[in-house]
N, C-alpha and C. Protein backbone atom coordinates (compact mmCIF):
# COMPACT_ATOMS: atom_id res chain seq x y z
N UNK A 1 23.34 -135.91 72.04
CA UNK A 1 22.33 -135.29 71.24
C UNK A 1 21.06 -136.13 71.22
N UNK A 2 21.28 -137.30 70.85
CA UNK A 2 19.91 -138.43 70.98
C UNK A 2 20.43 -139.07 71.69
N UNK A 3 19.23 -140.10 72.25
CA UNK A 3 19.22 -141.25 72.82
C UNK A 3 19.21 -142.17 72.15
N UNK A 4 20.22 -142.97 72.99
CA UNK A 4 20.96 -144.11 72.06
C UNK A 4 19.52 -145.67 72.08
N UNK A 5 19.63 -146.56 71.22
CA UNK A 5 18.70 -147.65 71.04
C UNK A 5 18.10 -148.13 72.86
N UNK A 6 19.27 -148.49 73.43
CA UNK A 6 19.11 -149.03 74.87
C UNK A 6 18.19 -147.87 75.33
N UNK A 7 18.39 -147.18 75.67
CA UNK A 7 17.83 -145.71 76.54
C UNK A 7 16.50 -145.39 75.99
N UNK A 8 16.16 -145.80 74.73
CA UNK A 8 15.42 -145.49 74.09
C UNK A 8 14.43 -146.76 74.44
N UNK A 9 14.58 -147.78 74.64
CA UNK A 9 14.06 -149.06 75.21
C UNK A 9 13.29 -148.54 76.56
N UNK A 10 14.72 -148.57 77.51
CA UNK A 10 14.66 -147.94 79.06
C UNK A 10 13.25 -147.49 78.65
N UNK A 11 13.36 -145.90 78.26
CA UNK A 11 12.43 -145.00 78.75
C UNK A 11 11.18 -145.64 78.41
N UNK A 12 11.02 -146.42 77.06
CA UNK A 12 9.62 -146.61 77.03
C UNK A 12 9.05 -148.01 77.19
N UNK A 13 10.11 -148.97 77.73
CA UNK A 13 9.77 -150.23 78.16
C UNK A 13 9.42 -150.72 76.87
N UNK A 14 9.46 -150.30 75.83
CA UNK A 14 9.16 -151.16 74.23
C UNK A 14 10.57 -151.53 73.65
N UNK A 15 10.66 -152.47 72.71
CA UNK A 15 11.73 -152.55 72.03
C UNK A 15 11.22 -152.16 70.55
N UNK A 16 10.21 -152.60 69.95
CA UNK A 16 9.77 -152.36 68.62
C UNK A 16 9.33 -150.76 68.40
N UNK A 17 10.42 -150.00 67.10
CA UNK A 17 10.32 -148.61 66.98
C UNK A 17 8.61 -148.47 66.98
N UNK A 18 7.48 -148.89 66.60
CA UNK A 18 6.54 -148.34 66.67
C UNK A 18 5.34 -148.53 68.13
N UNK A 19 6.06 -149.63 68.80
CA UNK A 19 5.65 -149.60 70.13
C UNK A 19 6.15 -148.39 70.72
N UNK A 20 7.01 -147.92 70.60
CA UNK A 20 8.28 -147.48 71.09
C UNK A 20 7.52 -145.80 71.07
N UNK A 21 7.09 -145.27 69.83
CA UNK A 21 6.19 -144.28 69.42
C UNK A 21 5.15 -143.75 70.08
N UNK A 22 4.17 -145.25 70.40
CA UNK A 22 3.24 -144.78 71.10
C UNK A 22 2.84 -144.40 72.01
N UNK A 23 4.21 -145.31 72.94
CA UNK A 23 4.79 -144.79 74.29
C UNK A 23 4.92 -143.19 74.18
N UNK A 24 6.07 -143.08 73.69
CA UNK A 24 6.22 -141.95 73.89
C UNK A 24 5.06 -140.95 73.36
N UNK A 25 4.32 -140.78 72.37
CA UNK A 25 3.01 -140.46 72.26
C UNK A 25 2.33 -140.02 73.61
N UNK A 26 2.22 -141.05 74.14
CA UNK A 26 1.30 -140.81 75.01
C UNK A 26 1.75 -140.43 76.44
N UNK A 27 3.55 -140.51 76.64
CA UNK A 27 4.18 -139.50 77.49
C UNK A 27 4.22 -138.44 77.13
N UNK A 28 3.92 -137.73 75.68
CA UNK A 28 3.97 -136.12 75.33
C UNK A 28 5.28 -136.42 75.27
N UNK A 29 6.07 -136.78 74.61
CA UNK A 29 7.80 -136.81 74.37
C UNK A 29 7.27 -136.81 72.86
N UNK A 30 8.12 -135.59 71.87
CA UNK A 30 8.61 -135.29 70.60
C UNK A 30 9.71 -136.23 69.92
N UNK A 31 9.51 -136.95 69.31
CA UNK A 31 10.50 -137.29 68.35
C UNK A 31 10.55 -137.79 67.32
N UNK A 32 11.28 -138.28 66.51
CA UNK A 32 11.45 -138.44 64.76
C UNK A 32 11.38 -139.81 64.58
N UNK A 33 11.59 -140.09 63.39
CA UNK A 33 11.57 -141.41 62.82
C UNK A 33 11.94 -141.46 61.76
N UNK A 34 13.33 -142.37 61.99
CA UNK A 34 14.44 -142.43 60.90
C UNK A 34 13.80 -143.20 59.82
N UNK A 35 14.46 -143.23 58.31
CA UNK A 35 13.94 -143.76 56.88
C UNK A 35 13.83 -144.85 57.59
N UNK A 36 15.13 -145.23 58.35
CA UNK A 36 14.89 -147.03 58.41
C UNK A 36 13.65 -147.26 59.17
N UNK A 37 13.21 -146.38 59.81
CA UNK A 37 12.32 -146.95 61.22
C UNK A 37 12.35 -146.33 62.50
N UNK A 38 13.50 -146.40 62.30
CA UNK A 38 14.12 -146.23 64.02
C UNK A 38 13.62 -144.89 64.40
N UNK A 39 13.32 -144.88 66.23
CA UNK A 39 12.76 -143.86 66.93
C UNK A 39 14.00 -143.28 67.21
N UNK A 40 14.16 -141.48 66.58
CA UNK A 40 14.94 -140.46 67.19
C UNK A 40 13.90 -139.80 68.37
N UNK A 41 15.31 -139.84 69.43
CA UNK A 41 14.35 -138.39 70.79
C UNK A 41 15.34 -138.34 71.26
N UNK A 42 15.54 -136.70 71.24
CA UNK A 42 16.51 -135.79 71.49
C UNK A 42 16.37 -136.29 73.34
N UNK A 43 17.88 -135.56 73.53
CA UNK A 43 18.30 -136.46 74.75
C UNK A 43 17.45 -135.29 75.96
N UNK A 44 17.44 -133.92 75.57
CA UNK A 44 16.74 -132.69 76.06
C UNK A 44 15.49 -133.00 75.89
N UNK A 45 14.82 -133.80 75.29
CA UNK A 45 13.13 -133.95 75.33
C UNK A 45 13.18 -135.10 75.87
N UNK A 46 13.91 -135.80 76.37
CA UNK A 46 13.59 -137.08 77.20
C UNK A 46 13.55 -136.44 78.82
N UNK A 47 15.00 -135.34 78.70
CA UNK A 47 15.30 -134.84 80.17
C UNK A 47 14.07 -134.00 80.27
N UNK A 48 13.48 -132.97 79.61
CA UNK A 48 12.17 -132.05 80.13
C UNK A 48 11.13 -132.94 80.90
N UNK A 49 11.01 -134.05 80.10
CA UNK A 49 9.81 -134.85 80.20
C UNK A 49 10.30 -134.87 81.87
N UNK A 50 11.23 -135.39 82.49
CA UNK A 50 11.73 -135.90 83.60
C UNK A 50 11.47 -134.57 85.10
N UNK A 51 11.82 -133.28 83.74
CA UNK A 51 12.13 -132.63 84.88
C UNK A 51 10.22 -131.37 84.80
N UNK A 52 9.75 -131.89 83.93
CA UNK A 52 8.26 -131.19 84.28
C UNK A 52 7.66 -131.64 85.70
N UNK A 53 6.90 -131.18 86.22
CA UNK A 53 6.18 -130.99 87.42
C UNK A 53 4.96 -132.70 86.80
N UNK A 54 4.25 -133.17 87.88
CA UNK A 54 3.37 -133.86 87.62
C UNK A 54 2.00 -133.40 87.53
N UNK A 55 1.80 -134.00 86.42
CA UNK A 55 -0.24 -133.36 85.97
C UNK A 55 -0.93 -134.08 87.79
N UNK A 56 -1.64 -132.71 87.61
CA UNK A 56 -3.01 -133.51 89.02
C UNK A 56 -3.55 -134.17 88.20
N UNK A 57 -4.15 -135.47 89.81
CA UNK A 57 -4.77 -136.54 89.08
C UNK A 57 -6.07 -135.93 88.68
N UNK A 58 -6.45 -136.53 87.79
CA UNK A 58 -7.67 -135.78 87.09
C UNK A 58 -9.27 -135.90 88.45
N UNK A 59 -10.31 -135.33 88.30
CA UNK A 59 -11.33 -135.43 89.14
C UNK A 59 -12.39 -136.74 89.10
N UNK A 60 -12.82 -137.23 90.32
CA UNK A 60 -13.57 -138.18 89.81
C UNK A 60 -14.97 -137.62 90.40
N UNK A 61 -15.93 -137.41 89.67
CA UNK A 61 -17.48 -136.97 90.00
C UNK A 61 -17.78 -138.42 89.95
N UNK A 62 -18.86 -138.55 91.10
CA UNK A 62 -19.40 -139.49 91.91
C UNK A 62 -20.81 -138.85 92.11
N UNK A 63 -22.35 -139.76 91.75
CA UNK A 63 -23.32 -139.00 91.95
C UNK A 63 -23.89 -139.34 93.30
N UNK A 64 -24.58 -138.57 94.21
CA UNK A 64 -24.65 -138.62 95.35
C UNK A 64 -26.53 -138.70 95.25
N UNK A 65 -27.04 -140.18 95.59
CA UNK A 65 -28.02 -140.46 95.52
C UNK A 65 -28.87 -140.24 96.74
N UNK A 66 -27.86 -140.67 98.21
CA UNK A 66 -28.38 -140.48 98.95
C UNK A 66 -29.53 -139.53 99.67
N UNK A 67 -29.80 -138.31 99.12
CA UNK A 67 -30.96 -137.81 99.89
C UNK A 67 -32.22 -137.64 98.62
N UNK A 68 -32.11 -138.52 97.30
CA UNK A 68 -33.32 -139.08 96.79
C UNK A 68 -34.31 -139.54 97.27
């Protein structure tokens, strides 16, 4: 159902629950946060994350001075 403490490490390379948050924050992964602290994420919102397609890399505009 959740991911256990270790796995929960794994995925976000943090050990501290609120490092741990922002990670996932900023992977777009959903999850809770127990009274004590601790980061809940369902074991199905770790796997979506895995199995979504990858965002294109975003565009880079470059201004083209040359025929100034």
């Amino acid at each position: 159902m959740f991911l256990d403490d270790d796995e929960v490490i794994r995925l976000t390379g943090k050990e501290r629950a609120r490092s741990q948050q922002k990670a996932l924050n900023k992977m777009g992964i959903p999850f809770r946060v127990r009274a004590d602290g601790k980061t809940l994420v369902l074991r199905d919102a770790a796997q979506a994350f895995f199995d979504a397609p990858a965002k294109p890399a975003a565009k880079v505009f470059r201004l083209n001075l040359s025929n100034a």
